[in-house]
Structures are given as structure tokens and as C-alpha cells.
PDB file of N, CA and C in Angstrom:
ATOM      1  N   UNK A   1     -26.578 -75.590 -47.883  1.00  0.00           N
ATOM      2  CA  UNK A   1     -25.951 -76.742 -48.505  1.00  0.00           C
ATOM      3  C   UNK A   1     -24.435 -76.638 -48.360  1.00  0.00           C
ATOM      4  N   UNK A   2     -23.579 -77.447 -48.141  1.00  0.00           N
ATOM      5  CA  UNK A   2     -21.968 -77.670 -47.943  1.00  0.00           C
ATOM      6  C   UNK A   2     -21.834 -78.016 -49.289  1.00  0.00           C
ATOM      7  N   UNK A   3     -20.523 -77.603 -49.848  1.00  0.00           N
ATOM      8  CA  UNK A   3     -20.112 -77.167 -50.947  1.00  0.00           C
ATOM      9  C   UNK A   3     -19.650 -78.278 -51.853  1.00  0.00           C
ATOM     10  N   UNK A   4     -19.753 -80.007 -51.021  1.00  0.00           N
ATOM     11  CA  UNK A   4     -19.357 -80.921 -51.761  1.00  0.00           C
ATOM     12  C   UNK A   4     -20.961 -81.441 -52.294  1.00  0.00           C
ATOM     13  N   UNK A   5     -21.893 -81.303 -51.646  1.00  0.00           N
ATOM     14  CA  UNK A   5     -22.866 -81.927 -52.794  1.00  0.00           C
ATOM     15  C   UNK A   5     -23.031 -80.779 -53.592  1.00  0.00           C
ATOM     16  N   UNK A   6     -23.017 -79.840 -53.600  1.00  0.00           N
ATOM     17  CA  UNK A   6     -23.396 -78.730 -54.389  1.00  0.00           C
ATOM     18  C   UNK A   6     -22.333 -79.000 -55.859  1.00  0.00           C
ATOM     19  N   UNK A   7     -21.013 -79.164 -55.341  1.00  0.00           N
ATOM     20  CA  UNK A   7     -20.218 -79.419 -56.790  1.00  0.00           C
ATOM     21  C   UNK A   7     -20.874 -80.446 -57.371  1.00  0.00           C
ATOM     22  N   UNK A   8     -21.082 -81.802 -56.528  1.00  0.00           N
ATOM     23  CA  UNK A   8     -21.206 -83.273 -57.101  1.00  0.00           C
ATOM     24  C   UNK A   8     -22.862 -82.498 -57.922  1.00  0.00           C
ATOM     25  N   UNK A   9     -23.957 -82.199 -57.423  1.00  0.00           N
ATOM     26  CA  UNK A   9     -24.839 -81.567 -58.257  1.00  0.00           C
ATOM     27  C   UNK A   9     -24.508 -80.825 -59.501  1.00  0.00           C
ATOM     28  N   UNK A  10     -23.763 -79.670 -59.083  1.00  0.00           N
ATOM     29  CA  UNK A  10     -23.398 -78.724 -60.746  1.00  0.00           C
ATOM     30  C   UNK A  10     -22.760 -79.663 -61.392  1.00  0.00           C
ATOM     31  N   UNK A  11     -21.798 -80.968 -61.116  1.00  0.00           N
ATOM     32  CA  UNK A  11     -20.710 -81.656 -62.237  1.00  0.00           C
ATOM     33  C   UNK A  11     -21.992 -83.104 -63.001  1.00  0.00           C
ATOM     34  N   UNK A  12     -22.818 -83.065 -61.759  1.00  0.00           N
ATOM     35  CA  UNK A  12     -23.770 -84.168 -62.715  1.00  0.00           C
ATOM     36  C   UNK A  12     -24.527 -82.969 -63.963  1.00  0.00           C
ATOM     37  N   UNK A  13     -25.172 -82.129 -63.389  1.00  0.00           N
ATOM     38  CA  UNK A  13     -25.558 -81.188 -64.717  1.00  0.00           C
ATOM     39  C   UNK A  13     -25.278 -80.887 -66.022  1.00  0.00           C
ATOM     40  N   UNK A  14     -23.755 -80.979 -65.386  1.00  0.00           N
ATOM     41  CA  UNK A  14     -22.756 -80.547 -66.855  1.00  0.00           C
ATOM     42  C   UNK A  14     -22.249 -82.344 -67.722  1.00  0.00           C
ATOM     43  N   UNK A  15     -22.099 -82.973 -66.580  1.00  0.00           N
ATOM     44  CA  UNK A  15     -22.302 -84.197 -67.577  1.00  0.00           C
ATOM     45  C   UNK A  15     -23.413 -84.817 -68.312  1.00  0.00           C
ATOM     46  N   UNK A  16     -24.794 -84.760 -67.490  1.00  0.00           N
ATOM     47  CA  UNK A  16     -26.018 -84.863 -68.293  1.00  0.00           C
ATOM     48  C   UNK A  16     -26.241 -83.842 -69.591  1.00  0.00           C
ATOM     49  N   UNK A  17     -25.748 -82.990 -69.546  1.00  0.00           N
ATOM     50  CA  UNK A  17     -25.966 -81.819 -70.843  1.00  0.00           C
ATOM     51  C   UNK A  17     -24.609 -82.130 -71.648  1.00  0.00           C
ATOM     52  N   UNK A  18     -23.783 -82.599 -71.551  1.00  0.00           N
ATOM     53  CA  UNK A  18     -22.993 -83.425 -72.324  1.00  0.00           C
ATOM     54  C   UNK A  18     -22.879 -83.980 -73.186  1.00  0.00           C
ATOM     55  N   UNK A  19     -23.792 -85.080 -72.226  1.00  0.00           N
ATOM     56  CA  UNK A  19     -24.216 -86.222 -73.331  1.00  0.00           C
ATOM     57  C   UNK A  19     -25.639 -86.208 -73.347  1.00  0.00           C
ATOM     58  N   UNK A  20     -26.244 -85.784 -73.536  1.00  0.00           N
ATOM     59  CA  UNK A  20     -27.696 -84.867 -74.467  1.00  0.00           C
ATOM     60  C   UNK A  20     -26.706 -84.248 -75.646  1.00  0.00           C
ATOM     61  N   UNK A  21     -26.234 -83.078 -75.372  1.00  0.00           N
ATOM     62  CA  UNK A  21     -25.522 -82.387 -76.102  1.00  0.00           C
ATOM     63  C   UNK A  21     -24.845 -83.648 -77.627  1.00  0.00           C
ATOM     64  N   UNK A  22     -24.210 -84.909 -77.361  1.00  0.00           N
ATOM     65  CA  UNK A  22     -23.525 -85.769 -77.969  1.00  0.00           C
ATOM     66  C   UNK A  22     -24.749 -87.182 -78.464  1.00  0.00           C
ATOM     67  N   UNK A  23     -26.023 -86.667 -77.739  1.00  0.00           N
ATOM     68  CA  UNK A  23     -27.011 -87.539 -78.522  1.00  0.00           C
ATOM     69  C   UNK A  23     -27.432 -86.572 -79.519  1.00  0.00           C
ATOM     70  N   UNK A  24     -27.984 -85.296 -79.637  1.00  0.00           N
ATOM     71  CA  UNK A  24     -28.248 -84.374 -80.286  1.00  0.00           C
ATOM     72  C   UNK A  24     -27.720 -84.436 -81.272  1.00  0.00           C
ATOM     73  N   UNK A  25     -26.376 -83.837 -81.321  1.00  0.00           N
ATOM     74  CA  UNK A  25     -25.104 -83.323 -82.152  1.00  0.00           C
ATOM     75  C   UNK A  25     -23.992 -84.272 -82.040  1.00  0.00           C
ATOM     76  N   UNK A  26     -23.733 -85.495 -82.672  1.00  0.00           N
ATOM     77  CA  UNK A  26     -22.827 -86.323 -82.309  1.00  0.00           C
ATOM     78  C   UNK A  26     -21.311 -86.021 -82.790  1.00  0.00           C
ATOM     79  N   UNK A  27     -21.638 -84.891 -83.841  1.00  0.00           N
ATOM     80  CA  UNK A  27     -20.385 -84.680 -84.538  1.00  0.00           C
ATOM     81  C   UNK A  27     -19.951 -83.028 -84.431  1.00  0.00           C
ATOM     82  N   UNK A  28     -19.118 -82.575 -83.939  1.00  0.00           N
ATOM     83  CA  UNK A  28     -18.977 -81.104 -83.750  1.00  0.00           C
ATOM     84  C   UNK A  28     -17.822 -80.624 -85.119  1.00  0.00           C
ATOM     85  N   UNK A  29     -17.323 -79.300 -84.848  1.00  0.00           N
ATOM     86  CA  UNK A  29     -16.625 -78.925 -85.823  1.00  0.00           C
ATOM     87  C   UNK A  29     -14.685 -79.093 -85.526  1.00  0.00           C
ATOM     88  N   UNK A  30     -14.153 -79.928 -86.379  1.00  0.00           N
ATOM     89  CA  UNK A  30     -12.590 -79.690 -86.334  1.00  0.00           C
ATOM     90  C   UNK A  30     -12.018 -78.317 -85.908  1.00  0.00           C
ATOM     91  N   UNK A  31     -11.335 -78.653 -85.038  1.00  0.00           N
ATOM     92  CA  UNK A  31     -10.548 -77.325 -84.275  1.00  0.00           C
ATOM     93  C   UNK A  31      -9.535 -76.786 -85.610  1.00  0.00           C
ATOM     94  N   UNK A  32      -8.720 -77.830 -85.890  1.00  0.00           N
ATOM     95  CA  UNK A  32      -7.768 -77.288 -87.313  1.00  0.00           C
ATOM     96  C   UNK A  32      -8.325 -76.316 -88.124  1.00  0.00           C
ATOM     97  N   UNK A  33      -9.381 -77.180 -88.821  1.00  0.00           N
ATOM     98  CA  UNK A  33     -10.075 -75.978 -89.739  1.00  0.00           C
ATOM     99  C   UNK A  33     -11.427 -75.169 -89.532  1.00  0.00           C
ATOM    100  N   UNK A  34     -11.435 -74.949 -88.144  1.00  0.00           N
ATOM    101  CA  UNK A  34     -12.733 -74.644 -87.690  1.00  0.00           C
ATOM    102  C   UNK A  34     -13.728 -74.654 -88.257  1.00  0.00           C
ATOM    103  N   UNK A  35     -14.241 -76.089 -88.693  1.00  0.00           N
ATOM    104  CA  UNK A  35     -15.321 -76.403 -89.554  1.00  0.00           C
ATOM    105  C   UNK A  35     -15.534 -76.057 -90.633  1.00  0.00           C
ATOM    106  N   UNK A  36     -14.587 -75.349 -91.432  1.00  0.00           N
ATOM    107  CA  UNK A  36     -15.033 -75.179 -92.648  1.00  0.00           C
ATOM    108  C   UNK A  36     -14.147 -76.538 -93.998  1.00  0.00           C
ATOM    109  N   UNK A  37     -13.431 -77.581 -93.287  1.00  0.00           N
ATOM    110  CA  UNK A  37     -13.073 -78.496 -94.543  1.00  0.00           C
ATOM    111  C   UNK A  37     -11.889 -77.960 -95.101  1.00  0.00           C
ATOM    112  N   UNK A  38     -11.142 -76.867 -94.609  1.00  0.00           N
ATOM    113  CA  UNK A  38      -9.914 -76.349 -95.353  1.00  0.00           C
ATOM    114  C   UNK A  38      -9.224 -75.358 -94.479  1.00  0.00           C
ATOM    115  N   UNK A  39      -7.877 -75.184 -94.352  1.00  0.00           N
ATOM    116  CA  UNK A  39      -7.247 -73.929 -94.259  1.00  0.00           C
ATOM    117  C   UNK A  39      -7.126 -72.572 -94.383  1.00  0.00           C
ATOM    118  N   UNK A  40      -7.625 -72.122 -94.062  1.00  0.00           N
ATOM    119  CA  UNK A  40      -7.485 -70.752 -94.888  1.00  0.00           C
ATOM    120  C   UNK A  40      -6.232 -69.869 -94.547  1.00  0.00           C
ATOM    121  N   UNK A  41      -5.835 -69.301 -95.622  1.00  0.00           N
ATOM    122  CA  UNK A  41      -4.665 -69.081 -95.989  1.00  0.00           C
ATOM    123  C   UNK A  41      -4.135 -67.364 -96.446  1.00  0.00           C
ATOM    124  N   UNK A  42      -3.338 -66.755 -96.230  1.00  0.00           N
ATOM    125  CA  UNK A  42      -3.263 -65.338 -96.389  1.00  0.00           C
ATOM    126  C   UNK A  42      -2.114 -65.320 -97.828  1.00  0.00           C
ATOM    127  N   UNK A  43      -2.691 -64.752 -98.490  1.00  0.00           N
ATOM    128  CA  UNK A  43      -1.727 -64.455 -99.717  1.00  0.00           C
ATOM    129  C   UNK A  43      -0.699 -63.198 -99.528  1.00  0.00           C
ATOM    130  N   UNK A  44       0.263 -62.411-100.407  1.00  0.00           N
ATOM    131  CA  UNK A  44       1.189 -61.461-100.150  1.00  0.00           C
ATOM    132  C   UNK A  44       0.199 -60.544 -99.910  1.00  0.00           C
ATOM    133  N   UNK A  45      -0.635 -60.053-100.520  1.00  0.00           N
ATOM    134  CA  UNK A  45      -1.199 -58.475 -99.792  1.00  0.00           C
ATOM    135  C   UNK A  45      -1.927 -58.691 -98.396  1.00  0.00           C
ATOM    136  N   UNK A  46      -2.032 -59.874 -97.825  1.00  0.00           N
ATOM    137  CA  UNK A  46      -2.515 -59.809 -96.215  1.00  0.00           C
ATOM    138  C   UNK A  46      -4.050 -60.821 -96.772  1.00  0.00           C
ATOM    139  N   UNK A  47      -4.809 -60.614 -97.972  1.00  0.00           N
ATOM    140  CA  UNK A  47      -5.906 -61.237 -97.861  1.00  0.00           C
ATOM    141  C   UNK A  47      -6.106 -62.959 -97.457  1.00  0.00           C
ATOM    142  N   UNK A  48      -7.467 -63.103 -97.381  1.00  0.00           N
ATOM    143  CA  UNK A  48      -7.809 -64.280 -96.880  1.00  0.00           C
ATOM    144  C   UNK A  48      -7.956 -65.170 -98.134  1.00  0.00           C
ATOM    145  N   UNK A  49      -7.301 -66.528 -98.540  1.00  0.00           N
ATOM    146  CA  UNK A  49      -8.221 -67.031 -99.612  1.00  0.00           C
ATOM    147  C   UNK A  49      -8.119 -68.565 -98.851  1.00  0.00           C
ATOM    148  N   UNK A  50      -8.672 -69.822 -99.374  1.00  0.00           N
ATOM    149  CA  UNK A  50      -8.896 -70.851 -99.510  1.00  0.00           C
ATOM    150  C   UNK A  50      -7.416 -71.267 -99.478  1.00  0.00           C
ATOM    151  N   UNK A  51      -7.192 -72.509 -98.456  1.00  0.00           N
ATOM    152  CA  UNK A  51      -6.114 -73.114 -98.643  1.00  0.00           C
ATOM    153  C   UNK A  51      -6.360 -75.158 -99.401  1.00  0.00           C
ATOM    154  N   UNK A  52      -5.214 -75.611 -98.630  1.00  0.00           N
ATOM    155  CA  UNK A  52      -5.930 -77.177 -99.175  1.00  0.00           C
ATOM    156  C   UNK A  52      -6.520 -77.378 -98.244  1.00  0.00           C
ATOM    157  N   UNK A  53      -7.428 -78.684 -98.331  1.00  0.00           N
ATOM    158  CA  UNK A  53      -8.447 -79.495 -98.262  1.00  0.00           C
ATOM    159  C   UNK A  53      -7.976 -80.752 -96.945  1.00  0.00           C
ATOM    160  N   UNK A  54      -8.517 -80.178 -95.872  1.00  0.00           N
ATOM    161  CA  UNK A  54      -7.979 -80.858 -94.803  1.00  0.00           C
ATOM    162  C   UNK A  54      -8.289 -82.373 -95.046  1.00  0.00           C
ATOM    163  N   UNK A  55      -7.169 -83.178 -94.595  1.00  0.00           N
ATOM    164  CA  UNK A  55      -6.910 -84.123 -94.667  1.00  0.00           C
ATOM    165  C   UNK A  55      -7.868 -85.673 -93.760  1.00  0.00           C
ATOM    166  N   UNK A  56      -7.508 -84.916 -92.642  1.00  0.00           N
ATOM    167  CA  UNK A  56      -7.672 -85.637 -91.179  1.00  0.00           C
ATOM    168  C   UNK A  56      -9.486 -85.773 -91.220  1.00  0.00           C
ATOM    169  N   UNK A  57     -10.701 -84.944 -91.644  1.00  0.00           N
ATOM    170  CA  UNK A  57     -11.864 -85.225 -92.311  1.00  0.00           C
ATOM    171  C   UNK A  57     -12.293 -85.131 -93.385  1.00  0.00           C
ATOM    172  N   UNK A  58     -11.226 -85.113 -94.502  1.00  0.00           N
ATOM    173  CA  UNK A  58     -11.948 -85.098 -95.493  1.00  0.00           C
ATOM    174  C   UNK A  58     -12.422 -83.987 -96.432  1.00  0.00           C
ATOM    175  N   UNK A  59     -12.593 -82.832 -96.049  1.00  0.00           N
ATOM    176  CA  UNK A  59     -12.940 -81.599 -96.243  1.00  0.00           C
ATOM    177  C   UNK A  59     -14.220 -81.686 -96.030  1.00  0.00           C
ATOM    178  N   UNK A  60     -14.982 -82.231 -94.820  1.00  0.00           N
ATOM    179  CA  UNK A  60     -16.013 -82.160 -93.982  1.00  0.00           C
ATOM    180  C   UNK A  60     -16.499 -81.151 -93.297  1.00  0.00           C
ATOM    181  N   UNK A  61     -15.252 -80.843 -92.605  1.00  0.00           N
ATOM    182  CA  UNK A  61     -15.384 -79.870 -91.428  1.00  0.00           C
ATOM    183  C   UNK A  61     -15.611 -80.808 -90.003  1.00  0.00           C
ATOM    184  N   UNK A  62     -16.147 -82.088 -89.920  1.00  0.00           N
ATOM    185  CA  UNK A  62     -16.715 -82.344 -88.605  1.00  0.00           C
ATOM    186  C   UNK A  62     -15.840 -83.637 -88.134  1.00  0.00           C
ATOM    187  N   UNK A  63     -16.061 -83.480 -86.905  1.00  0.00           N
ATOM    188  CA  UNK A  63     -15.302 -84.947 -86.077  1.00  0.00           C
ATOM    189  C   UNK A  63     -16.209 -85.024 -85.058  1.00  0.00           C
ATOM    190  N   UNK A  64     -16.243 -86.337 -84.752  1.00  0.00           N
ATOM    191  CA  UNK A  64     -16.727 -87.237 -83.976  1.00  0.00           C
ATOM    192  C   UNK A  64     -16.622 -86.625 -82.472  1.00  0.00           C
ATOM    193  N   UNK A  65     -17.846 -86.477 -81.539  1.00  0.00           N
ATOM    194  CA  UNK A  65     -16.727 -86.003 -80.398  1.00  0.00           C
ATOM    195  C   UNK A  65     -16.874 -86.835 -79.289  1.00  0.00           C
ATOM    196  N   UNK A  66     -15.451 -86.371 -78.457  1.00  0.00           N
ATOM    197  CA  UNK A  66     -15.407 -87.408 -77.234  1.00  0.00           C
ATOM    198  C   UNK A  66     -16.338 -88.732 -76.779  1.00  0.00           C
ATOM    199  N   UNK A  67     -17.335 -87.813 -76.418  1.00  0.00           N
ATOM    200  CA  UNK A  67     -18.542 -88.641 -75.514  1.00  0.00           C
ATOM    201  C   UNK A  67     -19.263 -89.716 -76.437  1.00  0.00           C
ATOM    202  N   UNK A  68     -19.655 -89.316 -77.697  1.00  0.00           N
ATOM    203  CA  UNK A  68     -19.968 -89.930 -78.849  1.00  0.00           C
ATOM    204  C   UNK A  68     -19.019 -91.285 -79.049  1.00  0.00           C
ATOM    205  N   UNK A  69     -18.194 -91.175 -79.354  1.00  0.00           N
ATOM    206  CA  UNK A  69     -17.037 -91.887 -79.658  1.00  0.00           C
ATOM    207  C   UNK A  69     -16.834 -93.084 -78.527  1.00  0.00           C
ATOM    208  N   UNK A  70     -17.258 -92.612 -77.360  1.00  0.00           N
ATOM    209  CA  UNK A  70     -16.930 -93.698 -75.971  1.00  0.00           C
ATOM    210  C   UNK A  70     -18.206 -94.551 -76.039  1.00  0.00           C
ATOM    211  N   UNK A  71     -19.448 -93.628 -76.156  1.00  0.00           N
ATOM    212  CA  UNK A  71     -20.754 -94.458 -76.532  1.00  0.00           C
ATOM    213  C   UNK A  71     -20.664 -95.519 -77.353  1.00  0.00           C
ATOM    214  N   UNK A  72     -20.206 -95.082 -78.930  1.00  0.00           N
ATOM    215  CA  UNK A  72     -20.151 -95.796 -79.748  1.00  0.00           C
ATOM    216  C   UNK A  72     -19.331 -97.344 -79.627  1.00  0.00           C
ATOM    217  N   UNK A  73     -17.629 -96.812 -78.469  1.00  0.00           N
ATOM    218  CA  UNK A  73     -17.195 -98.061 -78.253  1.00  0.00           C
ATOM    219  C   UNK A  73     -17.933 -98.951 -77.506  1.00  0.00           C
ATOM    220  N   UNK A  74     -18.326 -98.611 -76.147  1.00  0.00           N
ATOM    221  CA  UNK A  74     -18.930 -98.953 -75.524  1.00  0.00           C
ATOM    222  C   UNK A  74     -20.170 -99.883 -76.233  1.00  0.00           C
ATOM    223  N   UNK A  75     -21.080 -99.495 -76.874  1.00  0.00           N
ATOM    224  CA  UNK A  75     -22.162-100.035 -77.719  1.00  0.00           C
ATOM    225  C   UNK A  75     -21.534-101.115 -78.364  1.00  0.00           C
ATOM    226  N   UNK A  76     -20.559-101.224 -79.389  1.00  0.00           N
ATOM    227  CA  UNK A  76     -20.167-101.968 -79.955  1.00  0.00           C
ATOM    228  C   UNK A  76     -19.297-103.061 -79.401  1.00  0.00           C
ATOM    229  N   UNK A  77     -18.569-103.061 -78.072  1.00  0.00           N
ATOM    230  CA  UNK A  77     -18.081-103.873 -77.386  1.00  0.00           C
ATOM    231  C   UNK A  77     -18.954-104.509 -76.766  1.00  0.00           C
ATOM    232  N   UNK A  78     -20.375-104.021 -75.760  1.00  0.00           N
ATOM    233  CA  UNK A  78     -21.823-104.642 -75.914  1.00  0.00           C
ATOM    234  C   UNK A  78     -21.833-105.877 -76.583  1.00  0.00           C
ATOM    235  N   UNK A  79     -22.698-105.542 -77.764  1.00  0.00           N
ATOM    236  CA  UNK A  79     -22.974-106.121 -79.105  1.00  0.00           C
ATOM    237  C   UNK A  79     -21.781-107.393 -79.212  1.00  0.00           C
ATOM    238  N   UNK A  80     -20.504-107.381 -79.132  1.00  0.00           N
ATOM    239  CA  UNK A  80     -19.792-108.210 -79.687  1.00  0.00           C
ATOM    240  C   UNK A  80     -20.126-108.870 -78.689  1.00  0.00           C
ATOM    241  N   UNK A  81     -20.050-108.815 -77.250  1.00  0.00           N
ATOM    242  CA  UNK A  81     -19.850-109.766 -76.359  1.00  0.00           C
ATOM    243  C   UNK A  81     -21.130-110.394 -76.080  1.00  0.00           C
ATOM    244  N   UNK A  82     -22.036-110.058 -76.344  1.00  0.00           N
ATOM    245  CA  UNK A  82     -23.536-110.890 -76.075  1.00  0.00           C
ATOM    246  C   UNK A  82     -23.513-111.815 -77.198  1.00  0.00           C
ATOM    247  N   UNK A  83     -22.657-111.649 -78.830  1.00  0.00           N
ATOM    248  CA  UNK A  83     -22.986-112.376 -79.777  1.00  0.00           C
ATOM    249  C   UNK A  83     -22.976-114.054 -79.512  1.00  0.00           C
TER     250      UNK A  83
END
């Protein structure tokens, strides 16, 4: 096999498991607070405690991701325009 269908093969793979991946799991974890809904925060002796209550979800932990999000426009721009 020559090395351009072979990529165009491995890059369809990784986009089909993508979006499987974003029908599955539509919502992954915030990079800020790596899913846990808050900061965490080091006090004077070095320990770990609880900071505030991230803002940007809520103290969720989760966001919407990419592929999800394009679906969703996509779907809903659909929908409006057939109305």
C-alpha cells in the first residue's frame, strides 16, 4: 500500500472513533479543573485543600466537547431551516 491511502485510512479511523466517542460521551471533563468542579489549592504547609467553585461550568466538572457541539449546531440549524 502507498502511504497516502494508508494515512487517508488511519485519519478516517480516528475520526469515526471520535465521533462514536462524542455520541457515547458527549460531555468530557474541564481542562481548568480537571473535572472535579473546583480548584484545588495549596495552603502554607504545601497541602492540598479545595479551592472556589469553578465558574465557567458551574462546579460540574464537564464541558461539552468539540464534535458534540458542531453536531448539535449543525442539528439545530437543520431543524430551523426545514421549519
Amino acid at each position: 500500500m502507498t502511504p497516502i491511502p494508508l494515512a487517508i485510512a488511519c485519519l478516517f479511523a480516528v475520526t469515526l472513533g471520535y465521533a462514536g466517542m462524542c455520541t457515547a460521551a458527549p460531555f468530557g471533563p474541564r481542562r481548568t479543573c480537571r473535572g472535579f468542579g473546583f480548584e484545588m489549592k495549596t495552603d502554607r504547609k504545601g497541602q492540598l485543600k479545595r479551592g472556589k467553585n469553578c465558574r465557567r461550568c458551574k462546579a460540574s466538572g464537564r464541558r461539552i466537547r468539540v464534535g458534540r457541539w458542531i453536531f448539535n449546531r449543525a442539528q439545530r440549524l437543520y431543524r430551523e431551516g426545514t421549519r
